[in-house]
Protein backbone atom coordinates (compact mmCIF):
# COMPACT_ATOMS: atom_id res chain seq x y z
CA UNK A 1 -4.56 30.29 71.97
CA UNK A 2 -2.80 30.50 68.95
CA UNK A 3 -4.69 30.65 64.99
CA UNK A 4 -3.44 27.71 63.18
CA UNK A 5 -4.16 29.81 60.15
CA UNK A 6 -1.31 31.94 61.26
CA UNK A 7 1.03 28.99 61.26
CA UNK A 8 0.43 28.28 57.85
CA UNK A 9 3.61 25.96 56.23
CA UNK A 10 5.79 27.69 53.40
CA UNK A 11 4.56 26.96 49.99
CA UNK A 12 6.98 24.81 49.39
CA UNK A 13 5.33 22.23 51.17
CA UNK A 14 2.11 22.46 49.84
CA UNK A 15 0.86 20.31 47.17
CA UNK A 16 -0.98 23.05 44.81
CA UNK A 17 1.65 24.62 43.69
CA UNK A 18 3.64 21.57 42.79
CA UNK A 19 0.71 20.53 40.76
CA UNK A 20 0.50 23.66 39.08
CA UNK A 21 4.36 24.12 38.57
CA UNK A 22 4.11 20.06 37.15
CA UNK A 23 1.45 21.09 34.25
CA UNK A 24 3.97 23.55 32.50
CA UNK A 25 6.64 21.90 32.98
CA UNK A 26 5.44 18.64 31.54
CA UNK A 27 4.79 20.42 28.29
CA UNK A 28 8.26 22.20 28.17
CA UNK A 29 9.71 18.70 28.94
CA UNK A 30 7.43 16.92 25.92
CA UNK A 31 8.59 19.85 23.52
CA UNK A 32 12.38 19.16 23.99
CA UNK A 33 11.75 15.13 23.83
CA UNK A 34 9.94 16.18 20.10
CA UNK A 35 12.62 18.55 19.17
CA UNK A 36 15.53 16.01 20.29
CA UNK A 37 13.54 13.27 18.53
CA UNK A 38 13.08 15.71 15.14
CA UNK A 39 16.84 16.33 15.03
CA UNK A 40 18.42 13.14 15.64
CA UNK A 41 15.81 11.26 12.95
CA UNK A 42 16.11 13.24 9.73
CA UNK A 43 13.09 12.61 7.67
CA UNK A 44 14.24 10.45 4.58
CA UNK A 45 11.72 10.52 2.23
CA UNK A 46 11.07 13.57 0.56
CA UNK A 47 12.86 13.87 -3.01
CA UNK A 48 14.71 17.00 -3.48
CA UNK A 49 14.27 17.23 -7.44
CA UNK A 50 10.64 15.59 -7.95
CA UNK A 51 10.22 16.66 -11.35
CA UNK A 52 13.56 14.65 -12.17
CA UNK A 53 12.24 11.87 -10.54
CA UNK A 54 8.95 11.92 -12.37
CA UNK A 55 10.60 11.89 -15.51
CA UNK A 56 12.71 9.09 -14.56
CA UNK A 57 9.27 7.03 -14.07
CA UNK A 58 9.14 6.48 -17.89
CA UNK A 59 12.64 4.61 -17.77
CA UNK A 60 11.87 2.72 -14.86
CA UNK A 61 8.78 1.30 -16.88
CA UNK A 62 11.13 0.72 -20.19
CA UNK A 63 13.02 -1.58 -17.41
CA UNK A 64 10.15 -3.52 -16.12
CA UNK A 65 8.94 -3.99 -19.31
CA UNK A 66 12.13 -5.04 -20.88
CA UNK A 67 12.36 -8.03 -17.56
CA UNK A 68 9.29 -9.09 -18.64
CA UNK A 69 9.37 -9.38 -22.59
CA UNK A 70 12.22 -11.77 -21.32
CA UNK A 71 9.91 -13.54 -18.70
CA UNK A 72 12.75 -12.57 -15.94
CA UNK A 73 12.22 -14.29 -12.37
CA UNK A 74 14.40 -14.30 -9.36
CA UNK A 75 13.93 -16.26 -6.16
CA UNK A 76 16.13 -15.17 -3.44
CA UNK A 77 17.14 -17.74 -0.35
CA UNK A 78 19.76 -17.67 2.49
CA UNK A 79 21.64 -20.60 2.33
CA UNK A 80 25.53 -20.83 4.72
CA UNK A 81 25.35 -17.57 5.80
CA UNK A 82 25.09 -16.13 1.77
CA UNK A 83 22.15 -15.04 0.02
CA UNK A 84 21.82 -16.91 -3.00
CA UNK A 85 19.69 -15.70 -6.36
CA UNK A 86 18.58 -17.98 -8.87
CA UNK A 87 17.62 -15.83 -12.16
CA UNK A 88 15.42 -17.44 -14.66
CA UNK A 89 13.74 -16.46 -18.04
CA UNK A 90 14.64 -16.46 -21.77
CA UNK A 91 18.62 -14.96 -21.22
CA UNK A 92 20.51 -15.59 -24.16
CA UNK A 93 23.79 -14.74 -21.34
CA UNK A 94 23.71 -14.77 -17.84
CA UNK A 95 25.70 -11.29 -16.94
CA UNK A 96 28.67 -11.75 -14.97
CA UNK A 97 27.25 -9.55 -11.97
CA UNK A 98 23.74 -8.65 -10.57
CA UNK A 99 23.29 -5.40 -8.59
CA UNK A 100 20.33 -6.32 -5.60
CA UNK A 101 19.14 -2.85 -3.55
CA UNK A 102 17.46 -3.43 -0.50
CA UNK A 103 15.64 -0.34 0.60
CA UNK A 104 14.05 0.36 4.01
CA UNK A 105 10.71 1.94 3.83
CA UNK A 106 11.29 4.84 6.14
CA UNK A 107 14.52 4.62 7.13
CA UNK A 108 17.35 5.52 3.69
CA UNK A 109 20.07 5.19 6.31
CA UNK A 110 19.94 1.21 6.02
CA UNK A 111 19.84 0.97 2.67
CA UNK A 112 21.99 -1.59 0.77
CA UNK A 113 23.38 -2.14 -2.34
CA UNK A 114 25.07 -5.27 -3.19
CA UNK A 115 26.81 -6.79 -6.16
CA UNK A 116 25.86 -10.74 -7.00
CA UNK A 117 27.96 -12.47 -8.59
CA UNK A 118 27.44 -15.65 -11.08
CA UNK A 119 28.06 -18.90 -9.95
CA UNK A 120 27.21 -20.78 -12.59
CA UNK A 121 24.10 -22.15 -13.89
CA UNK A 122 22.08 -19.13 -13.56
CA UNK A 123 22.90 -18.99 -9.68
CA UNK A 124 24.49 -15.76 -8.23
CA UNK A 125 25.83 -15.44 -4.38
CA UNK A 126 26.94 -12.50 -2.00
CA UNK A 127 27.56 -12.81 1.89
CA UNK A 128 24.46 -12.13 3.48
CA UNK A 129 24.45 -8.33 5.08
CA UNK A 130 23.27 -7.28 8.73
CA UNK A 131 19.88 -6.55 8.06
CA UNK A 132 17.23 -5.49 10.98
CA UNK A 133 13.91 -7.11 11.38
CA UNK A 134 11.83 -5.36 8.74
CA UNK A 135 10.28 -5.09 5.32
CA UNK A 136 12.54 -4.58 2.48
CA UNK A 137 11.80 -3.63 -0.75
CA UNK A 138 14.48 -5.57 -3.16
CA UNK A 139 15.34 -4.13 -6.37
CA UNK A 140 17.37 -6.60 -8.77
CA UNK A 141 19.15 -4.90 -12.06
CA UNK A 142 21.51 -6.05 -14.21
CA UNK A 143 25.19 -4.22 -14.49
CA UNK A 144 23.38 -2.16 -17.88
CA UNK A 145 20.40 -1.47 -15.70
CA UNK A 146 18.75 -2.36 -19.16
CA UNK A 147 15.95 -4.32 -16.85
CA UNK A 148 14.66 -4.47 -13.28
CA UNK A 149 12.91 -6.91 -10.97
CA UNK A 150 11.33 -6.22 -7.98
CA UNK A 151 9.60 -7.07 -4.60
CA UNK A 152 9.20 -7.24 -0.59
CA UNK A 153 10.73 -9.38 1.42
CA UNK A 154 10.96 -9.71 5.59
CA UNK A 155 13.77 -9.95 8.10
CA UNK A 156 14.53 -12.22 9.89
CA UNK A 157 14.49 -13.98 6.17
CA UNK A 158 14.00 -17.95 6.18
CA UNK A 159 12.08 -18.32 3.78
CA UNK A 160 12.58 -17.54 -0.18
CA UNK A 161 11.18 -14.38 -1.79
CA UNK A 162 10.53 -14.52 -5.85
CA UNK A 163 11.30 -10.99 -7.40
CA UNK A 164 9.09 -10.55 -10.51
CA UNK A 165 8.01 -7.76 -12.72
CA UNK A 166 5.06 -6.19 -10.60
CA UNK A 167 6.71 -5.14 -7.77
CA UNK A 168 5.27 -7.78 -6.02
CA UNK A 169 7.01 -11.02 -3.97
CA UNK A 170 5.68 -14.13 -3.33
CA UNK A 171 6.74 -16.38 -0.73
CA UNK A 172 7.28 -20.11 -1.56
């Protein structure tokens, strides 16, 4: 008679120490995903001179204020396959050119700057960019940056956004 304890199979085949080996090696496998994951996304949003930027707050409110002691508004569409503005308020001169940022919220990678230009009757056009699906916040300046305009807007965008002076958009 033979002891089937004797014939015991090599530990290879046994399932303990595959469950054992699997618990370590699931954590060593979730530590290189988060490492791979930290390196190829670079974290975007931390300024490098804050106390710059802190003192830059102060102009940034001369600008808003300055949009609305001229009661500035700006509704944004997409009409053709161009993003038309329409800028309205108490202008004595339209400018010749409107600078529109469009910042992602987490990611400064896709940001955009682009120039408007006038089209006549208050009316300034640009080809409409490759935007994700996203919020956007939308920053509208003149070529002085003596004034600013601001708000939120969503891709895919079919509907129009109105910038105003409180950093706010409403949809129409």
């Amino acid at each position: 008679m033979t002891n089937p304890a004797m014939h015991s199979k090599p530990w290879y085949r046994e399932p303990w120490p595959w469950f054992l080996i699997s618990l370590p090696a699931t954590a060593v496998i979730a530590g290189l995903t988060t490492v791979w994951i930290a390196a190829k996304s670079a974290d975007g949003l931390v300024v490098g001179d804050y106390y710059k930027a802190g003192l830059a707050i102060n102009q940034t409110l001369a600008r808003d204020e300055a949009a609305r002691t001229l009661a500035l508004t700006a509704t944004l569409q997409h009409q053709d396959d161009a993003l038309v503005l329409t800028l309205g308020g108490s202008l004595t001169a339209y400018p010749d050119q409107l600078m529109l940022t469009l910042a992602h919220p987490t990611r400064q990678g896709q940001d955009q700057t682009l120039a408007l230009n006038h089209a006549g009757k208050g009316q300034y056009r640009t080809s409409m960019p490759a935007m994700p699906d996203g919020k956007w916040q939308a920053q509208l300046t003149d070529s002085a940056s003596a004034w600013r305009l601001s708000g939120v807007l969503h891709t895919p965008f079919s509907t129009p956004v109105t910038l105003m002076t409180n950093a706010e958009s409403t949809v129409q």
